[in-house]
C-alpha atoms as a PDB file:
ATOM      1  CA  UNK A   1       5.955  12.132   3.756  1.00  0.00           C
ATOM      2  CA  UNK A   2       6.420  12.052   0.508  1.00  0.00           C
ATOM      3  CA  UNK A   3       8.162  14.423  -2.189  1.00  0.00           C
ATOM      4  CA  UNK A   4       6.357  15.320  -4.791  1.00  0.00           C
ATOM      5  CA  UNK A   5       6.809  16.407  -8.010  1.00  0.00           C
ATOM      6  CA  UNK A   6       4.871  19.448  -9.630  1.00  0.00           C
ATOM      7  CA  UNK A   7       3.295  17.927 -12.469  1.00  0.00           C
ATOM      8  CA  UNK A   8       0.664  15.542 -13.996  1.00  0.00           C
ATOM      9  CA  UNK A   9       3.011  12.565 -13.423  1.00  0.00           C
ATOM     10  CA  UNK A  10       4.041  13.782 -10.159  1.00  0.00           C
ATOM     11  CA  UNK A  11       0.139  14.407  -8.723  1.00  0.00           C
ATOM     12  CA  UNK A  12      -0.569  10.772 -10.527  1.00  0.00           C
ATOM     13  CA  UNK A  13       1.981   8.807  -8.094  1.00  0.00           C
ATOM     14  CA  UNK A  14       0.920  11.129  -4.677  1.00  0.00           C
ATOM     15  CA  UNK A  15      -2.840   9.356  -5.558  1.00  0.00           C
ATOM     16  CA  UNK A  16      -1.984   6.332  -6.180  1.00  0.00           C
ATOM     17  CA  UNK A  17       0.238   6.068  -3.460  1.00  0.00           C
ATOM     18  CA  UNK A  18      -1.698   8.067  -1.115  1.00  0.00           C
ATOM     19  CA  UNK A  19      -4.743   5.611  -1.636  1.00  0.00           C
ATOM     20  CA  UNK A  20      -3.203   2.881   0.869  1.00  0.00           C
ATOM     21  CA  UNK A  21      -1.500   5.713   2.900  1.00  0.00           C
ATOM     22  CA  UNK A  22      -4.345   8.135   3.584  1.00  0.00           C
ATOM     23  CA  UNK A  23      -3.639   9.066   6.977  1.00  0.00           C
ATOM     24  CA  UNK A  24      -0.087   8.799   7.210  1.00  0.00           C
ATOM     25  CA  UNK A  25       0.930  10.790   3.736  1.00  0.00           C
ATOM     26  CA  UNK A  26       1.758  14.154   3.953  1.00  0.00           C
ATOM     27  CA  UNK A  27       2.961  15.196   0.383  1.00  0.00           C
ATOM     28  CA  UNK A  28       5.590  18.193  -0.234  1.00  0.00           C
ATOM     29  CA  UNK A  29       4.844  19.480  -3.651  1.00  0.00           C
ATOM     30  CA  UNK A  30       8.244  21.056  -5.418  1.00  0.00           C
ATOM     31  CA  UNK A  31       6.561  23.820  -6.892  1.00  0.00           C
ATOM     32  CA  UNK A  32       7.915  24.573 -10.324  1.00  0.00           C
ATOM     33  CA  UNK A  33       9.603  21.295 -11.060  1.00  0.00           C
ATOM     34  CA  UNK A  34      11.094  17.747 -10.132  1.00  0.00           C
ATOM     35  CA  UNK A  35      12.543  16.750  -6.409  1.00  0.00           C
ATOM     36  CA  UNK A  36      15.871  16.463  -8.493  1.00  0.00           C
ATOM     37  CA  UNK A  37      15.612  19.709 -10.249  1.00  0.00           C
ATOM     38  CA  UNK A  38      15.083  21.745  -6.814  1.00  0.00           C
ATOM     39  CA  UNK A  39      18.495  19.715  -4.970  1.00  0.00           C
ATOM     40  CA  UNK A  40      20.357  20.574  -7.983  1.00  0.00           C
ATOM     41  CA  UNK A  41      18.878  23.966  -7.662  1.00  0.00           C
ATOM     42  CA  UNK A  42      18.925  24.433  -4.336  1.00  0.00           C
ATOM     43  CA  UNK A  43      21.224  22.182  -2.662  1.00  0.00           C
ATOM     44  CA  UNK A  44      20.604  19.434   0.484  1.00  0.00           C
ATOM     45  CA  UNK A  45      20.060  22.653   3.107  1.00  0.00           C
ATOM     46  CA  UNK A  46      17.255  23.945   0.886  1.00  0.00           C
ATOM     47  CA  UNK A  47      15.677  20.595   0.552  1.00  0.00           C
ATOM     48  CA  UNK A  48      16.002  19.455   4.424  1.00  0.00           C
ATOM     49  CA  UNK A  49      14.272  22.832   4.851  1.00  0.00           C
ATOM     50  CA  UNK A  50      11.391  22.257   2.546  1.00  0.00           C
ATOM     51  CA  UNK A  51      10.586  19.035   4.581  1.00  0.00           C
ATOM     52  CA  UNK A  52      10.833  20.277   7.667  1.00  0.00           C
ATOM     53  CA  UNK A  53       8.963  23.080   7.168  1.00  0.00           C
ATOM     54  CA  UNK A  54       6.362  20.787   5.479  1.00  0.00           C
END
């Protein structure tokens, strides 16, 4: 899994990353910002939630 940001920068690491890791990536896009943005948002709850329901 991995935790994506939602923007240029953020879509550039989930390819390069995802090259090697094809079959075993599953990315969770934080729509409307930064994984850091939506915790501080949000909190740990909202976050654990996001990935779970991912």
């Amino acid at each position: 899994m991995l935790l994506q940001d939602d923007d240029e920068a953020g879509e550039k690491m989930a390819t390069a990353l995802g090259k090697p890791l094809r079959s075993n990536l599953r990315p969770v896009i934080m729509n409307g910002g930064d994984v850091n943005s939506f915790f501080q948002e949000n909190g740990r709850e909202a976050l654990r939630g996001k990935v779970i329901a991912a």
